[in-house]
PDB file of N, CA and C in Angstrom:
ATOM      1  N   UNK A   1     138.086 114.954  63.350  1.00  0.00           N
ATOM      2  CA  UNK A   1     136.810 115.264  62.758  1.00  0.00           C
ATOM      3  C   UNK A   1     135.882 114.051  62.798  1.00  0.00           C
ATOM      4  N   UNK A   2     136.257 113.139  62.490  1.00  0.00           N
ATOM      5  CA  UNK A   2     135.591 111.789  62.422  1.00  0.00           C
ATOM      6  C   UNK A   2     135.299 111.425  64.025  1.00  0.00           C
ATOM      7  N   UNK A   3     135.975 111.540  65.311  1.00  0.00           N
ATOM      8  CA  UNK A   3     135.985 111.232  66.362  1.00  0.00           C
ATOM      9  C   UNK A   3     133.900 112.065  66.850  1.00  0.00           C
ATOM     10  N   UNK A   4     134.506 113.419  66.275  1.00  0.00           N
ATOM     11  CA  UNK A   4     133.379 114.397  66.566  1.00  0.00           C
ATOM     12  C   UNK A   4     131.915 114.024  66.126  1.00  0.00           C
ATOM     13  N   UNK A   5     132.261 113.366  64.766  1.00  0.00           N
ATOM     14  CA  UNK A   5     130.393 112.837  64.010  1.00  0.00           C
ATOM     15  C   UNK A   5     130.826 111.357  65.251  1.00  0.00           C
ATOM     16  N   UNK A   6     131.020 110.604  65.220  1.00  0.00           N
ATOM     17  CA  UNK A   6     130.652 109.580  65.851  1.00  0.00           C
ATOM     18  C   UNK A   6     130.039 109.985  67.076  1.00  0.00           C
ATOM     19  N   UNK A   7     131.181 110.443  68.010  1.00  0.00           N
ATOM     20  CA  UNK A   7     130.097 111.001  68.945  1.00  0.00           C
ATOM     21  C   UNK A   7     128.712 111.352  69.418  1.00  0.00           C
ATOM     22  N   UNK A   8     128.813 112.749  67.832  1.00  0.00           N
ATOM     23  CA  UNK A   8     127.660 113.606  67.536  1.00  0.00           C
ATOM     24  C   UNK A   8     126.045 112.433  67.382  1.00  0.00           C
ATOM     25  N   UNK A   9     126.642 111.382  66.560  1.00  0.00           N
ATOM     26  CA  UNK A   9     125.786 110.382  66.523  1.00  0.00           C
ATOM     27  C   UNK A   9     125.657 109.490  67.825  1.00  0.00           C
ATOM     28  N   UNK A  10     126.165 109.471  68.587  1.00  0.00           N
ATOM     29  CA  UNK A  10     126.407 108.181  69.800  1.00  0.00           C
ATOM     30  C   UNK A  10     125.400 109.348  70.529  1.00  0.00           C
ATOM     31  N   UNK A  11     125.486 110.135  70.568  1.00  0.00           N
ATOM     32  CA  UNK A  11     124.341 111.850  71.042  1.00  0.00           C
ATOM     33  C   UNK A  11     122.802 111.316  71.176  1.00  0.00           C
ATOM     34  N   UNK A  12     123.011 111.389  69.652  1.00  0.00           N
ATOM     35  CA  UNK A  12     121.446 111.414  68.673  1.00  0.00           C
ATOM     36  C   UNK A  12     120.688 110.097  69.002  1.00  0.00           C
ATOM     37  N   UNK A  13     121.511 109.361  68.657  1.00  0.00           N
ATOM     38  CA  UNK A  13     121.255 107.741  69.331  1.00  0.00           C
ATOM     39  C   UNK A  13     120.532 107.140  70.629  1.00  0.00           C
ATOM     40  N   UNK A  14     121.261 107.631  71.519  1.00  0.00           N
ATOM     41  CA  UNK A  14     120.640 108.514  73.008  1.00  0.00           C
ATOM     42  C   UNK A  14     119.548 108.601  73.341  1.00  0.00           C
ATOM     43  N   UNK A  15     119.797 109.963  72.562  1.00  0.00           N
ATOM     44  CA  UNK A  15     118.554 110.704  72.749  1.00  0.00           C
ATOM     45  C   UNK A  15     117.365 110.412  72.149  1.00  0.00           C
ATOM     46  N   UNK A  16     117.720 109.762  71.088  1.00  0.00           N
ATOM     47  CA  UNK A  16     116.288 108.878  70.513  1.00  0.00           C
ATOM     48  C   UNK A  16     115.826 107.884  71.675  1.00  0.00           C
ATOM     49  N   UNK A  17     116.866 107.201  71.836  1.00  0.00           N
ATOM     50  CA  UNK A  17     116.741 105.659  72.569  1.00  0.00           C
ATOM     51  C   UNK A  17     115.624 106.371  74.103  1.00  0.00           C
ATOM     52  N   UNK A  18     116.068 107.507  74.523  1.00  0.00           N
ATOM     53  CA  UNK A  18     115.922 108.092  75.734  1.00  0.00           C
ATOM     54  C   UNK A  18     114.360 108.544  75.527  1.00  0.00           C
ATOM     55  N   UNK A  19     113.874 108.964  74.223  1.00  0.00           N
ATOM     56  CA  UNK A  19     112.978 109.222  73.942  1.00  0.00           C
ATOM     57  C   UNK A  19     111.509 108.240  73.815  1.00  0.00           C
ATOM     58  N   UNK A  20     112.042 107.201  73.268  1.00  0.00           N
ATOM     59  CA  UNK A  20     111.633 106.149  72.814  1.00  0.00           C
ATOM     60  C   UNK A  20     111.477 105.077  73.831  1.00  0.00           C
ATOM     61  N   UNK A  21     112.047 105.359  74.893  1.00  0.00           N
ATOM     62  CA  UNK A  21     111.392 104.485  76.033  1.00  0.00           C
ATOM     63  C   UNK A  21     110.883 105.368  77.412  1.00  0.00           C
ATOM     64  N   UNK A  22     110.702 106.463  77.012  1.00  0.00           N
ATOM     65  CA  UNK A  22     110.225 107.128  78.107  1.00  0.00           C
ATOM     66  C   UNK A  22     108.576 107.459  77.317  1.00  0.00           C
ATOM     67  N   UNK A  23     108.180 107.289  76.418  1.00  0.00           N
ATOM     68  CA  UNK A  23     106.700 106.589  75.281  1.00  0.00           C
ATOM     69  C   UNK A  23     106.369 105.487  75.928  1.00  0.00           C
ATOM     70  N   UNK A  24     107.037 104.423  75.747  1.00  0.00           N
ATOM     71  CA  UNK A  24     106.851 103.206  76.379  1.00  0.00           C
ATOM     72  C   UNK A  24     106.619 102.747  77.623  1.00  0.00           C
ATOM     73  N   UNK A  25     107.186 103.703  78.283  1.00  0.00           N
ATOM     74  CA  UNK A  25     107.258 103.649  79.846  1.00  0.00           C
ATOM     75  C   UNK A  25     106.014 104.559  80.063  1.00  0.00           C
ATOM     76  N   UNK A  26     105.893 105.523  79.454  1.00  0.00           N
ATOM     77  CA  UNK A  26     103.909 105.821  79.999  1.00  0.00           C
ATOM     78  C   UNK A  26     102.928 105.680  79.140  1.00  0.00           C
ATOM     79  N   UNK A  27     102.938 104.687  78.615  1.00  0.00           N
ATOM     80  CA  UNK A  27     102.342 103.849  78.243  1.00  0.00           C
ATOM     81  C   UNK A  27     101.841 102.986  79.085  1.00  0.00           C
ATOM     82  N   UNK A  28     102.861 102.257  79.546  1.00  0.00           N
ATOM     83  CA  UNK A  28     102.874 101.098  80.363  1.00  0.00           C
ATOM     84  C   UNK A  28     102.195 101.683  82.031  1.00  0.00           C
ATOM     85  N   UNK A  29     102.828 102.727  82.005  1.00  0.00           N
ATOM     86  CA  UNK A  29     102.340 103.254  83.398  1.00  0.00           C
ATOM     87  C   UNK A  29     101.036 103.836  83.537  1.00  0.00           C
ATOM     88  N   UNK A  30     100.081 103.861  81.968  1.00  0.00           N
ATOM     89  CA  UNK A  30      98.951 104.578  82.437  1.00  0.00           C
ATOM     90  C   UNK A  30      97.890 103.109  83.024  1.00  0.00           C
ATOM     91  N   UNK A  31      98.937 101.886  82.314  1.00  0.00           N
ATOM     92  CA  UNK A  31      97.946 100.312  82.625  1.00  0.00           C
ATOM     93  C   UNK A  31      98.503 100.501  83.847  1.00  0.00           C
ATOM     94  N   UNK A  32      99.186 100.253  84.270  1.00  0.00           N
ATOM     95  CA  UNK A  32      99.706 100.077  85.735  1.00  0.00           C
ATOM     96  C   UNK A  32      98.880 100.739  86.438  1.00  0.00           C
ATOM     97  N   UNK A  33      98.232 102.322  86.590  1.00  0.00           N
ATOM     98  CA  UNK A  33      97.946 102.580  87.413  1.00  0.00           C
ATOM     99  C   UNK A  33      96.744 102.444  87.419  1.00  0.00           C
ATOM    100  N   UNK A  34      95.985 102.088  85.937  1.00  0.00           N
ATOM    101  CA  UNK A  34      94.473 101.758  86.068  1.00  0.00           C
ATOM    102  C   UNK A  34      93.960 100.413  86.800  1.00  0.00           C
ATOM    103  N   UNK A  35      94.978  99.628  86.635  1.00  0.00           N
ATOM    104  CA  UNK A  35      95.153  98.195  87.405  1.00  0.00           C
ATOM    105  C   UNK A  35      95.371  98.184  88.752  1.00  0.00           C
ATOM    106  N   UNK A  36      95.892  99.206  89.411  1.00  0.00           N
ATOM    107  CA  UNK A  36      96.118  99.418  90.564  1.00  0.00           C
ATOM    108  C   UNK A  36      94.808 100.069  91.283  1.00  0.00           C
ATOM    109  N   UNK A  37      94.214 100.955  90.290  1.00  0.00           N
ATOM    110  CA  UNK A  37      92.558 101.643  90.716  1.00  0.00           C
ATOM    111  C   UNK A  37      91.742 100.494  91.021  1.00  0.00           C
ATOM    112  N   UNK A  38      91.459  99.356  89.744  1.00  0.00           N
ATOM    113  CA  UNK A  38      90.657  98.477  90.059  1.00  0.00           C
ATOM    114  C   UNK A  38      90.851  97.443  90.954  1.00  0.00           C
ATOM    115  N   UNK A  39      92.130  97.308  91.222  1.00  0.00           N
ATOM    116  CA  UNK A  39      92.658  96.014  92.240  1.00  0.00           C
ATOM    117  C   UNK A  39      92.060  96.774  93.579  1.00  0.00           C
ATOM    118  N   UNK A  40      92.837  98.212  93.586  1.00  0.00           N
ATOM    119  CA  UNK A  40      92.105  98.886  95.377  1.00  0.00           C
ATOM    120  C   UNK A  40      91.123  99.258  95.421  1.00  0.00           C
ATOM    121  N   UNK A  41      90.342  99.339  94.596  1.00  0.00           N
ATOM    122  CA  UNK A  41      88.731 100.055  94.602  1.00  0.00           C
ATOM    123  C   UNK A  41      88.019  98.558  95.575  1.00  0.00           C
ATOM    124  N   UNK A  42      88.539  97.378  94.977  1.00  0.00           N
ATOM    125  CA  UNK A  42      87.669  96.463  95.706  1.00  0.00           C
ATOM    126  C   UNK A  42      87.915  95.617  97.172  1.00  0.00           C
ATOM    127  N   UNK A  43      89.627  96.395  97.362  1.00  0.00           N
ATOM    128  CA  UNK A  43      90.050  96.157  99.069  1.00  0.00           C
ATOM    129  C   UNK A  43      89.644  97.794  99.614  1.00  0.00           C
ATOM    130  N   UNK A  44      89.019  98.667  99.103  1.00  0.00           N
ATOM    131  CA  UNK A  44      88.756  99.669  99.633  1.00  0.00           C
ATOM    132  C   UNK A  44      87.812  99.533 101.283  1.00  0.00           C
ATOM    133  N   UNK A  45      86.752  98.976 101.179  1.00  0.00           N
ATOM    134  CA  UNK A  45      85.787  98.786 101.843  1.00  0.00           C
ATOM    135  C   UNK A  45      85.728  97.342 102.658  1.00  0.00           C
ATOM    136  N   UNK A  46      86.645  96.556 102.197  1.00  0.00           N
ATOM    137  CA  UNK A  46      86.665  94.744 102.873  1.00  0.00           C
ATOM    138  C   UNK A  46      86.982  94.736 104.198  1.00  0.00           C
ATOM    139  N   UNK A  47      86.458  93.807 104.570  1.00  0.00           N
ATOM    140  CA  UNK A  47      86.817  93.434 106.123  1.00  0.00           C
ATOM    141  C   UNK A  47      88.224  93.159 106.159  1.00  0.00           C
ATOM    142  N   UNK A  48      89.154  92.968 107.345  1.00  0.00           N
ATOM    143  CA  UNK A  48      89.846  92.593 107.762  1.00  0.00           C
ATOM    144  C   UNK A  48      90.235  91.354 107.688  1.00  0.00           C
ATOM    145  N   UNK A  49      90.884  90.477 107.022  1.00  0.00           N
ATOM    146  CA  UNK A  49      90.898  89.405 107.100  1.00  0.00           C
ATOM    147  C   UNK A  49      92.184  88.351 108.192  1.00  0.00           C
ATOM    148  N   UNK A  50      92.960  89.610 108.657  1.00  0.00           N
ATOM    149  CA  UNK A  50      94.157  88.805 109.570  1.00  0.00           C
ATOM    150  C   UNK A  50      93.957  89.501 110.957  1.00  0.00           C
ATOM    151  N   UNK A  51      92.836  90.436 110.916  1.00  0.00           N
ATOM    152  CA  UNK A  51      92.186  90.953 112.480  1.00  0.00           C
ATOM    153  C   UNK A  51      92.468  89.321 113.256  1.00  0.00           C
ATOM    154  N   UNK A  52      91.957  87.934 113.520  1.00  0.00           N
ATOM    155  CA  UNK A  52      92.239  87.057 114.296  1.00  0.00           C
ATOM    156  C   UNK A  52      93.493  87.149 115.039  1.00  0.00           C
ATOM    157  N   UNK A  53      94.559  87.385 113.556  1.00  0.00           N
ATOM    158  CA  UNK A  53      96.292  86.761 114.012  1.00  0.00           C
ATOM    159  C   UNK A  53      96.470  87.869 115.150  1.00  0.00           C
ATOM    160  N   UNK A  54      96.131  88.547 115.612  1.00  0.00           N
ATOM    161  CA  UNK A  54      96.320  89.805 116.081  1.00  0.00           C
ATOM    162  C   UNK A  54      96.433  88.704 118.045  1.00  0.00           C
ATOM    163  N   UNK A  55      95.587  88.709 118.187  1.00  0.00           N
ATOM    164  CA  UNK A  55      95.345  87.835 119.559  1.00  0.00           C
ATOM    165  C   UNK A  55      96.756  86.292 119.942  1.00  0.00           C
ATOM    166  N   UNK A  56      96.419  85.582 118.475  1.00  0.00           N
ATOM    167  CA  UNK A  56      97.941  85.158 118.501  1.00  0.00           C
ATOM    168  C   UNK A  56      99.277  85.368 118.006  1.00  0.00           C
ATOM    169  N   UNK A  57      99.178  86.588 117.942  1.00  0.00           N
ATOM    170  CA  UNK A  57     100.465  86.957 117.381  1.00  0.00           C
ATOM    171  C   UNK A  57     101.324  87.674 119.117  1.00  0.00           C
ATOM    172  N   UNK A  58      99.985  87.941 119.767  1.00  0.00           N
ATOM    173  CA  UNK A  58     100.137  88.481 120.741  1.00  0.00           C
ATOM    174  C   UNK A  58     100.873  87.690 121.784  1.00  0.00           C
ATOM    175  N   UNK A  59      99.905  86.402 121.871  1.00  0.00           N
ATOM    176  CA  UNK A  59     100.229  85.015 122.566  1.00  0.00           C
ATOM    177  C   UNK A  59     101.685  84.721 122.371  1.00  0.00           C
ATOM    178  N   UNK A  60     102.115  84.493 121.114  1.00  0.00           N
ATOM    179  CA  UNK A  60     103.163  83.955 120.933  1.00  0.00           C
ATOM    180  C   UNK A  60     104.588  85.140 120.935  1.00  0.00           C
ATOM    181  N   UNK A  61     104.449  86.629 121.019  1.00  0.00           N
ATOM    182  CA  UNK A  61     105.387  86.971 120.917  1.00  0.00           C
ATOM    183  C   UNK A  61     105.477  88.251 122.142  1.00  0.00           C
ATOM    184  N   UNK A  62     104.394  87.845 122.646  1.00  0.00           N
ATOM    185  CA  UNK A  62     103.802  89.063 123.614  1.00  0.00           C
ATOM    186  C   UNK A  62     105.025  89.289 124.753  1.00  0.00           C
ATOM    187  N   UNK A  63     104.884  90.256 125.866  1.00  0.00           N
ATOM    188  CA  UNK A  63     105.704  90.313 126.888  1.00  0.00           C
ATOM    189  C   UNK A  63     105.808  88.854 127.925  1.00  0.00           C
ATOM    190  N   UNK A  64     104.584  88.184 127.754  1.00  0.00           N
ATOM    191  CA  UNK A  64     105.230  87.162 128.887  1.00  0.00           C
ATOM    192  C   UNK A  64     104.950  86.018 127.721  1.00  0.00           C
ATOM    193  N   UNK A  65     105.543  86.015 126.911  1.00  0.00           N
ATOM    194  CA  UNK A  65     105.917  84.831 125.985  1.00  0.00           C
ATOM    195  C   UNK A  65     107.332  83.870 126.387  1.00  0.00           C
ATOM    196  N   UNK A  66     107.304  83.044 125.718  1.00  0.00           N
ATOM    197  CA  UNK A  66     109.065  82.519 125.845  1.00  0.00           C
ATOM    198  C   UNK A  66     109.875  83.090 125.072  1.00  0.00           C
ATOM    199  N   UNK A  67     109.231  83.578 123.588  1.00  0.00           N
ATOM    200  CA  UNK A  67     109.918  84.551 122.350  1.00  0.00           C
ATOM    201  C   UNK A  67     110.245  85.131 123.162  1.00  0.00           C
ATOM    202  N   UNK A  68     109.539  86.170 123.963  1.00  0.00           N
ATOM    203  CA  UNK A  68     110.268  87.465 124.602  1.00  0.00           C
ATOM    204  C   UNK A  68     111.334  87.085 125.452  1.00  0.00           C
ATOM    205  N   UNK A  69     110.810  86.211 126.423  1.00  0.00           N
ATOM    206  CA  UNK A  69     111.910  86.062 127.355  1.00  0.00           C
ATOM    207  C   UNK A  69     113.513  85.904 126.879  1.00  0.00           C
ATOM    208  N   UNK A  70     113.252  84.658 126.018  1.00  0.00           N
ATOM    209  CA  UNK A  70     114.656  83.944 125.161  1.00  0.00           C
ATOM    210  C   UNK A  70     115.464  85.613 124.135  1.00  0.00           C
ATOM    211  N   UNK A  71     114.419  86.577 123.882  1.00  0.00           N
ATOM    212  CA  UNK A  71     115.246  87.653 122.977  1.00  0.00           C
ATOM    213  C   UNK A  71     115.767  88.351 123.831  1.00  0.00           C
ATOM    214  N   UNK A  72     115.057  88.705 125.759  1.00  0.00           N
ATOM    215  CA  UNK A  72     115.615  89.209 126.441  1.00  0.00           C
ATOM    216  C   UNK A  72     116.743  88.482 126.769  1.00  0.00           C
ATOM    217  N   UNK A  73     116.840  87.502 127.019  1.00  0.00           N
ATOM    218  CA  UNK A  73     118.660  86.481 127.549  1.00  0.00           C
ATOM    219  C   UNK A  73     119.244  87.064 126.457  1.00  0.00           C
ATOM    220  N   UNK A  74     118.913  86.506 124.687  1.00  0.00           N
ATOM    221  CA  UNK A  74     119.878  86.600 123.638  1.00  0.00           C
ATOM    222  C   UNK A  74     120.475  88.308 124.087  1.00  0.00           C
ATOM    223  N   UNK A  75     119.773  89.368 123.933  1.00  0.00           N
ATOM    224  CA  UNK A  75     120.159  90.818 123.998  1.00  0.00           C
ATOM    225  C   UNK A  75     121.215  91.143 125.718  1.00  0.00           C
ATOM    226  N   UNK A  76     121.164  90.061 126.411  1.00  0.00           N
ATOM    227  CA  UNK A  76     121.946  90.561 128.132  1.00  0.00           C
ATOM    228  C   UNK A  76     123.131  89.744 127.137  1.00  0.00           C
ATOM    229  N   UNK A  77     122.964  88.533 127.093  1.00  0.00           N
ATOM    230  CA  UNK A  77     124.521  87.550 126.625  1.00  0.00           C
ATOM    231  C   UNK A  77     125.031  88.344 125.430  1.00  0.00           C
ATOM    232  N   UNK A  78     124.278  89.249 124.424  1.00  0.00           N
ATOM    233  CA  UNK A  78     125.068  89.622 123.336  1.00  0.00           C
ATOM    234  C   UNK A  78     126.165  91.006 123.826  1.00  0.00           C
ATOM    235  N   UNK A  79     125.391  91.858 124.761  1.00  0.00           N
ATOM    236  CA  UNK A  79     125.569  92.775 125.517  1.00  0.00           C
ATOM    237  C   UNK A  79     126.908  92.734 126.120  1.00  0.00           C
ATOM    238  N   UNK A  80     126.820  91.388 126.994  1.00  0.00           N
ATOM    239  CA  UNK A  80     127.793  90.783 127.581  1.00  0.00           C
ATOM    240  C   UNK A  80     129.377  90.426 126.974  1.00  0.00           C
ATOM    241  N   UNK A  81     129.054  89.916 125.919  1.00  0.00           N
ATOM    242  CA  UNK A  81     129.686  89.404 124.899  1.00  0.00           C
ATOM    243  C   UNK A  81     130.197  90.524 124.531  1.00  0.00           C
ATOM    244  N   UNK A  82     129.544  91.468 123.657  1.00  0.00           N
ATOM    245  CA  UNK A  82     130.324  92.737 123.010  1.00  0.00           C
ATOM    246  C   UNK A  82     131.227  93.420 123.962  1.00  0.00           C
ATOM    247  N   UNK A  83     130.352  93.862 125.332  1.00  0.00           N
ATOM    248  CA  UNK A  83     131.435  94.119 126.599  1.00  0.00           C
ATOM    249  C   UNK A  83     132.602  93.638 126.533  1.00  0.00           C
ATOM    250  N   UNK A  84     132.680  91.936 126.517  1.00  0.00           N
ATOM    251  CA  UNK A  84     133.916  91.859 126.622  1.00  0.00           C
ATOM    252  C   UNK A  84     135.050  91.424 125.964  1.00  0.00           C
ATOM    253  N   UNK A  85     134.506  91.559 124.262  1.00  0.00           N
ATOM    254  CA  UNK A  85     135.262  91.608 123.084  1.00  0.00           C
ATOM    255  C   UNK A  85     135.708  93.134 123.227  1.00  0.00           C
ATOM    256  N   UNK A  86     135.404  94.440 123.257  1.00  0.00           N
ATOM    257  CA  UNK A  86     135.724  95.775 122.956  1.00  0.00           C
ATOM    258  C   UNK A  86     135.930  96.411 124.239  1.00  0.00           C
ATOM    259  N   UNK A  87     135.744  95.928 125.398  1.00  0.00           N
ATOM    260  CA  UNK A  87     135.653  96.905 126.838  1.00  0.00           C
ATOM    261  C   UNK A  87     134.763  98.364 126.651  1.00  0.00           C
ATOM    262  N   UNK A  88     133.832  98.297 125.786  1.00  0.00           N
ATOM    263  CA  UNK A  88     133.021  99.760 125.781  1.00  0.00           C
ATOM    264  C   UNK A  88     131.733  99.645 126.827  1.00  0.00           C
ATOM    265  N   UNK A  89     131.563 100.148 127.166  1.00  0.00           N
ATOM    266  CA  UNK A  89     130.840 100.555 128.977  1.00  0.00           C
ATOM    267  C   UNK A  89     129.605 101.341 127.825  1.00  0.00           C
ATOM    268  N   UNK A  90     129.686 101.336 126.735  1.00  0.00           N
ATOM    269  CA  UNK A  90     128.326 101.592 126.050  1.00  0.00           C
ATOM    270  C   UNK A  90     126.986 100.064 126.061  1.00  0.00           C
ATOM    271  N   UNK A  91     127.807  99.145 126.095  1.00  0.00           N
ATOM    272  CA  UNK A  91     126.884  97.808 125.573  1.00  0.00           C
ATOM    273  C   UNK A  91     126.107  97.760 126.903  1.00  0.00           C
ATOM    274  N   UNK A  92     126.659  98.267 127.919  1.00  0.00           N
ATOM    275  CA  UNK A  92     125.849  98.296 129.560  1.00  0.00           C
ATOM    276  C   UNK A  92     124.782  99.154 129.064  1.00  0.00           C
ATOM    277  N   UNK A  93     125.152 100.149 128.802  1.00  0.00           N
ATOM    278  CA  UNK A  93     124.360 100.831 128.626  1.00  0.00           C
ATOM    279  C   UNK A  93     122.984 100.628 127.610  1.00  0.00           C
ATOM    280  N   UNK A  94     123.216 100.112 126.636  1.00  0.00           N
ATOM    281  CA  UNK A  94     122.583  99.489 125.291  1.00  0.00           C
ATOM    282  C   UNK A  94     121.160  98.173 125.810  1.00  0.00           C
ATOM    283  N   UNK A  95     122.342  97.603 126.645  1.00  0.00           N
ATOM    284  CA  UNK A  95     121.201  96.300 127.418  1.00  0.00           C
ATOM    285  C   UNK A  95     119.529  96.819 127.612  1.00  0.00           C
ATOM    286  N   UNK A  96     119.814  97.651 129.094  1.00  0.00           N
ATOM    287  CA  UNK A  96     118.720  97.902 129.126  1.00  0.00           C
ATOM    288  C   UNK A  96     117.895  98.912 128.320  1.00  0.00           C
ATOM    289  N   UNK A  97     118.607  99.874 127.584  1.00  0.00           N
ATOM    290  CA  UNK A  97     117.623 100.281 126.686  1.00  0.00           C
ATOM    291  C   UNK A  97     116.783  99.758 125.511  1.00  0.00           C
ATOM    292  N   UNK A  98     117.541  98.717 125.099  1.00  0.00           N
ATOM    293  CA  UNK A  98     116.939  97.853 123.796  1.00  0.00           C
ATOM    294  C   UNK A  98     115.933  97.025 124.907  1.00  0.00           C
ATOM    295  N   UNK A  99     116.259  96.291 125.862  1.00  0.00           N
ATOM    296  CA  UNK A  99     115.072  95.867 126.566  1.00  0.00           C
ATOM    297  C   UNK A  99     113.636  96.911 126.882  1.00  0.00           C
ATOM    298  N   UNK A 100     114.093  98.076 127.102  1.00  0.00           N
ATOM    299  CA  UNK A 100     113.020  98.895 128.214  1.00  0.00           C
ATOM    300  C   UNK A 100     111.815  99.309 126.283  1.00  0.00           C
ATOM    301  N   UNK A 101     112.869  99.276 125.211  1.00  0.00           N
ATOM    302  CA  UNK A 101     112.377  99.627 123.823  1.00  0.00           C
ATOM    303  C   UNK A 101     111.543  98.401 123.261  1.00  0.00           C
ATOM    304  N   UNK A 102     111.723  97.342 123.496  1.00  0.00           N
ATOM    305  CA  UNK A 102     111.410  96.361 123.122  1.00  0.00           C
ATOM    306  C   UNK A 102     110.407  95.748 123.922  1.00  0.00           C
ATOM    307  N   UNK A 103     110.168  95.829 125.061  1.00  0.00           N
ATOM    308  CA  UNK A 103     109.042  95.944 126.444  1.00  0.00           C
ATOM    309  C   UNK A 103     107.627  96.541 126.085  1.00  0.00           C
ATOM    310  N   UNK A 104     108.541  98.104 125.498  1.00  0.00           N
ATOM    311  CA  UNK A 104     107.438  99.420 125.048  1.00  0.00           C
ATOM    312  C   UNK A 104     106.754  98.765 124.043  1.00  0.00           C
ATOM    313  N   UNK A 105     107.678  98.226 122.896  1.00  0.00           N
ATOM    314  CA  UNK A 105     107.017  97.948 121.039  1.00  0.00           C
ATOM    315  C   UNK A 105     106.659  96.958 121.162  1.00  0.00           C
ATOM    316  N   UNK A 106     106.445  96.046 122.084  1.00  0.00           N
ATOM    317  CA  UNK A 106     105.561  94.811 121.658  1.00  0.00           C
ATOM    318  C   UNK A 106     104.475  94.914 122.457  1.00  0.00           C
ATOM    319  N   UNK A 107     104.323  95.342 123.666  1.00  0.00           N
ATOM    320  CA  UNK A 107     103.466  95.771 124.331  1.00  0.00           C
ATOM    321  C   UNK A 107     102.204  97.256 123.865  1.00  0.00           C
ATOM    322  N   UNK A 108     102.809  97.664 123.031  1.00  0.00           N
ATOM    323  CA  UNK A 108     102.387  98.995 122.111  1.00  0.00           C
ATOM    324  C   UNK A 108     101.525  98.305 120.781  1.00  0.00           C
ATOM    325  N   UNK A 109     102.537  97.871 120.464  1.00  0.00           N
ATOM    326  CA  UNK A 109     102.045  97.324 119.101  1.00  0.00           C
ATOM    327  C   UNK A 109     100.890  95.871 118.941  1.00  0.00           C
ATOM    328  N   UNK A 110     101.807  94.990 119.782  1.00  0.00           N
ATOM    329  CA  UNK A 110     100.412  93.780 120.137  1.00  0.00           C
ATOM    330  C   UNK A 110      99.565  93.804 120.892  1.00  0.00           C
ATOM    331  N   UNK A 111      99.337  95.194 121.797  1.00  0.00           N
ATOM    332  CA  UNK A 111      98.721  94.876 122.875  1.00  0.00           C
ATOM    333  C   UNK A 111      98.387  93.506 123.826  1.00  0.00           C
ATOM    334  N   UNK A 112      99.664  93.193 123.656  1.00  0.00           N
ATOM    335  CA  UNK A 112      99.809  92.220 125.046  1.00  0.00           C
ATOM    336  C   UNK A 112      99.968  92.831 126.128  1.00  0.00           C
TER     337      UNK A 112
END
């Protein structure tokens, strides 16, 4: 009987506690999101400010970069490597697709 009220109370307890911070929590969330209105209301309309990095981001990581080149070696030697830790005739396969993918997304994305 005694096992049952403790419980019954460990319940109530809960459910207060459960109550009592889900008040608090939108509370808190109606500042949060009014703070979030006024913070984006005033990047709504702004210029661009990292439009520049765009040209060297291009430079430095573009298709005829050294980045690229050096990630194309790292991806043939890792290729290589996995080949011939496991003998799976998948990592052949893997090479040139992560290259021909990686060709596409930087060339896509930086327009280099």
């Amino acid at each position: 009987m005694n096992i049952v009220k403790v419980m019954a109370l460990g319940n109530v307890i809960k459910h207060k506690t459960n109550e009592i911070g889900n008040r608090v929590y939108l509370k808190a969330w109606k500042l949060v999101v009014c703070g979030m209105l006024l913070f984006m209301q005033a990047r709504a309309f702004a210029t661009d400010d990292l439009a520049g990095l765009k040209t060297q981001a291009a430079g430095d990581f573009g298709t005829g970069s050294t980045f690229f080149d050096l990630l194309m070696v790292a991806e043939i030697l890792s290729g290589v490597f996995f080949y011939h830790k496991t003998k799976n005739p998948a990592y052949f396969v893997g090479i040139p697709l992560v290259l021909v993918v990686l060709t596409w997304g930087l060339q896509h994305f930086l327009g280099s």
